[in-house]
C-alpha atoms as a PDB file:
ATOM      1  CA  UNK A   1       5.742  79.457  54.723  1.00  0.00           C
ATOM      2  CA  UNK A   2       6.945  76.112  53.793  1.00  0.00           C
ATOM      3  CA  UNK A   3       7.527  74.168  50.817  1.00  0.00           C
ATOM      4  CA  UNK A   4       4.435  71.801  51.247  1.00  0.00           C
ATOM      5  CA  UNK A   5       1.843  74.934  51.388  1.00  0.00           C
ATOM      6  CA  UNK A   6       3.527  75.816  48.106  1.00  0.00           C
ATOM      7  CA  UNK A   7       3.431  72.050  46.489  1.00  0.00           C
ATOM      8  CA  UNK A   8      -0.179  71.442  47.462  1.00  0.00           C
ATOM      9  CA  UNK A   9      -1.757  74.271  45.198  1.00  0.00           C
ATOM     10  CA  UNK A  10       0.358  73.472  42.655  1.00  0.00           C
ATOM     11  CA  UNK A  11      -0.557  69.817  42.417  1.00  0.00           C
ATOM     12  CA  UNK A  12      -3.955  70.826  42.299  1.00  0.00           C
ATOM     13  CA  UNK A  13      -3.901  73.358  40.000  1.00  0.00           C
ATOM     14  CA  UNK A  14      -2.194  71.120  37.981  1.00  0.00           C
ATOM     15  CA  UNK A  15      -4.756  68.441  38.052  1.00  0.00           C
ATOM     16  CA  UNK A  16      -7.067  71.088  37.373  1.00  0.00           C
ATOM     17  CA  UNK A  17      -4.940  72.024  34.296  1.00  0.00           C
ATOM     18  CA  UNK A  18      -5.091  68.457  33.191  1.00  0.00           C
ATOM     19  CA  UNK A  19      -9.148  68.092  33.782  1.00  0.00           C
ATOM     20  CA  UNK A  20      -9.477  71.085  31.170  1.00  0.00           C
ATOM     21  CA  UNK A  21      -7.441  69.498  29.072  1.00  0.00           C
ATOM     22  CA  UNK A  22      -8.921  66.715  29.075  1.00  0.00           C
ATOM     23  CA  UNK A  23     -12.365  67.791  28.678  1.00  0.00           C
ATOM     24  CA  UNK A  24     -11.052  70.477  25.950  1.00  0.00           C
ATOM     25  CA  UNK A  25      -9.783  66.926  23.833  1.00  0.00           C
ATOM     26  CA  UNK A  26     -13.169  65.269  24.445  1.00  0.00           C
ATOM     27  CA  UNK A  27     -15.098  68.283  23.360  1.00  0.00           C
ATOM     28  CA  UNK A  28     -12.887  68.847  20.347  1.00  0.00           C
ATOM     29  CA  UNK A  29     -13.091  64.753  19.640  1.00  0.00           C
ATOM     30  CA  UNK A  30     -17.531  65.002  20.134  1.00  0.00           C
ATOM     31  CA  UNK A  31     -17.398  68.073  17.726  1.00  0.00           C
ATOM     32  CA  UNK A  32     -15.448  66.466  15.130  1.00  0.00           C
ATOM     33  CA  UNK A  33     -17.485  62.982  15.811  1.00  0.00           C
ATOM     34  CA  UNK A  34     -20.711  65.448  15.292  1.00  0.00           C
ATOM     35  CA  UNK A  35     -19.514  67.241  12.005  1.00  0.00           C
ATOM     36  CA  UNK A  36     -18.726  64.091  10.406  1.00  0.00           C
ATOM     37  CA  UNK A  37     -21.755  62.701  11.561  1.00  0.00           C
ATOM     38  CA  UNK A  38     -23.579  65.429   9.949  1.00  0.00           C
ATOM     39  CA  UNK A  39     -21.478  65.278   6.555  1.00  0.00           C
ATOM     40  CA  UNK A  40     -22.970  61.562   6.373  1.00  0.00           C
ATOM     41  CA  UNK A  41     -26.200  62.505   7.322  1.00  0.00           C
ATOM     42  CA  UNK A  42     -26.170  65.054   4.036  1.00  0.00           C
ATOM     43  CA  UNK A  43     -24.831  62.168   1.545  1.00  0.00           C
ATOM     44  CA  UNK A  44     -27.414  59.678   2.267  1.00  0.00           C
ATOM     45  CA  UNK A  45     -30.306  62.248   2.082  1.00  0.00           C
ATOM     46  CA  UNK A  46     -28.613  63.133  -0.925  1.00  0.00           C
ATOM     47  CA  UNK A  47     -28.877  59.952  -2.266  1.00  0.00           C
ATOM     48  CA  UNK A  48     -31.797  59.001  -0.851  1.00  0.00           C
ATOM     49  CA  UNK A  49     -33.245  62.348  -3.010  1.00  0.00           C
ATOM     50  CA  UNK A  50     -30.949  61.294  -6.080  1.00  0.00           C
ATOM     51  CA  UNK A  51     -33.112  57.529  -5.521  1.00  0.00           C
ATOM     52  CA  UNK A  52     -36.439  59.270  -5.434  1.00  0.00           C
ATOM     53  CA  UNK A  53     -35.708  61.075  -8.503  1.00  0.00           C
ATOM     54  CA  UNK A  54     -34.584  57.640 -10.781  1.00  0.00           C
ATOM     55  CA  UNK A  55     -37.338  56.151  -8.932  1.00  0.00           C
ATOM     56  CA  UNK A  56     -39.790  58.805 -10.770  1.00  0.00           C
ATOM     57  CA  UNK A  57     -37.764  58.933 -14.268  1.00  0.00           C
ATOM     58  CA  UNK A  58     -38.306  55.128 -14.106  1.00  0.00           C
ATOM     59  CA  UNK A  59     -41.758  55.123 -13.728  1.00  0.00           C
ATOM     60  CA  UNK A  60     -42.551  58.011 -16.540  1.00  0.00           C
ATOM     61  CA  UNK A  61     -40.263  56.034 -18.568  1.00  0.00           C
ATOM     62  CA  UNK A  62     -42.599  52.825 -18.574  1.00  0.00           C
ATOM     63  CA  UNK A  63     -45.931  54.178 -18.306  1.00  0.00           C
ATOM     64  CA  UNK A  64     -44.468  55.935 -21.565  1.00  0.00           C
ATOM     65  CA  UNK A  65     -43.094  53.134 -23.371  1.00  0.00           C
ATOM     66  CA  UNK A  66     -46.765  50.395 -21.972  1.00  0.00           C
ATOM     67  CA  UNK A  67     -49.247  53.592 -22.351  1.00  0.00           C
ATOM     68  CA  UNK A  68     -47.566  54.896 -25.827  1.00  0.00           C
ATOM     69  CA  UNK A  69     -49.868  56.541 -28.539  1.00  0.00           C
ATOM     70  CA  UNK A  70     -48.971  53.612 -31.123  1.00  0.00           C
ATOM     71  CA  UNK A  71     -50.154  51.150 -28.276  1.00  0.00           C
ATOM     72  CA  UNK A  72     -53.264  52.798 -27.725  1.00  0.00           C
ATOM     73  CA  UNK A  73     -53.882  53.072 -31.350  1.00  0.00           C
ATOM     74  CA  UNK A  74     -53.438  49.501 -31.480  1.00  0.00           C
ATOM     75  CA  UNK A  75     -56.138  48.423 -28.902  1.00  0.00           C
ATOM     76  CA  UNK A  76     -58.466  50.603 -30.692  1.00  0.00           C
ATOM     77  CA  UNK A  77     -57.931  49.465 -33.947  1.00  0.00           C
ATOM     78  CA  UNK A  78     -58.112  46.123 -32.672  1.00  0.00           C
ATOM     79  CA  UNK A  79     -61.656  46.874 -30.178  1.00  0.00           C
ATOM     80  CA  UNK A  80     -63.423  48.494 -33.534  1.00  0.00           C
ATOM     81  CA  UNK A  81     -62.338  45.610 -35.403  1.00  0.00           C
ATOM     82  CA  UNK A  82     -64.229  43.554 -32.897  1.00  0.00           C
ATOM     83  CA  UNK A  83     -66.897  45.647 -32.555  1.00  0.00           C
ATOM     84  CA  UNK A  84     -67.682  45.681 -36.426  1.00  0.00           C
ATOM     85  CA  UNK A  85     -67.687  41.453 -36.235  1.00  0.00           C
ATOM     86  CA  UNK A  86     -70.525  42.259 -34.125  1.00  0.00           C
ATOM     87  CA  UNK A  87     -72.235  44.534 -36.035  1.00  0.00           C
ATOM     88  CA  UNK A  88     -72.139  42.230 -38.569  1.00  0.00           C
ATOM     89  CA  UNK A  89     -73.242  39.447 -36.326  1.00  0.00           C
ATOM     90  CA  UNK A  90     -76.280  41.465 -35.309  1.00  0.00           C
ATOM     91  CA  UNK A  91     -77.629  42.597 -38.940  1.00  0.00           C
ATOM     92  CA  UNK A  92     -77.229  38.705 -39.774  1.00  0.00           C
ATOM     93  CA  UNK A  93     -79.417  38.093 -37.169  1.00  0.00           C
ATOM     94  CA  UNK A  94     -81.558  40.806 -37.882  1.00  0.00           C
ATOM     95  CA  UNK A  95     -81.712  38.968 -41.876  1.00  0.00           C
ATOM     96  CA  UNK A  96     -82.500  35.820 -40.147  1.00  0.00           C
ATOM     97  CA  UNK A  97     -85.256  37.156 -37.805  1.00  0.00           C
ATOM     98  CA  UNK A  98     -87.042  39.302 -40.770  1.00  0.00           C
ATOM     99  CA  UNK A  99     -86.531  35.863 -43.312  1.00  0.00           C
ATOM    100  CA  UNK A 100     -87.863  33.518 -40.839  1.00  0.00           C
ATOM    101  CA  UNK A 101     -91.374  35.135 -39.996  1.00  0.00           C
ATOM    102  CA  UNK A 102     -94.384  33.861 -41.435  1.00  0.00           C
ATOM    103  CA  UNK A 103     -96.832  36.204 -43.147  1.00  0.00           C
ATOM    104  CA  UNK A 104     -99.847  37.251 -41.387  1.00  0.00           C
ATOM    105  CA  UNK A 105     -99.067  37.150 -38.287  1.00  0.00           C
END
């Protein structure tokens, strides 16, 4: 047997060695990548959920505060206020109409 039959596995087992620890470090290095990938992944659905939730507050908030009781109460006030004008308008009319007939006709 001589040296160089001895050598030759060596070498390549050796270059073997390295491959597997190379791909080891690269596997490691993907699976760390893929983790933090995921931890980011959780904080903007997170916030994207934390977004949709102000986004709703904000809205019940003003339809609250534009559509509030007192507002409403307002329009109607102000609507059978108008309405009444009318009423008024119309039995005027009504005077007028009965007043301006001639009798016998």
């Amino acid at each position: 047997m001589d040296i160089a039959d001895l050598v030759g596995p060596a070498v390549v087992a050796a270059i073997f060695g390295l491959v597997a620890w190379s791909l080891n470090r690269n596997v490691a290095a993907v699976e760390r990548d893929l983790a933090a990938a995921r931890q980011a992944a959780d904080k903007a659905q997170d916030a994207a959920d934390a977004a949709r939730n102000d986004l709703a507050a904000y809205k019940l908030e003003v339809a609250q505060r534009y559509a509030s009781t007192g507002y409403l109460k307002d329009v109607e006030q102000r609507l059978m206020e108008h309405l009444g004008r009318i009423e008024r308008g119309v039995q005027q009319l009504q005077q007028a109409m009965l007043h301006s007939r001639v009798p016998g006709e």
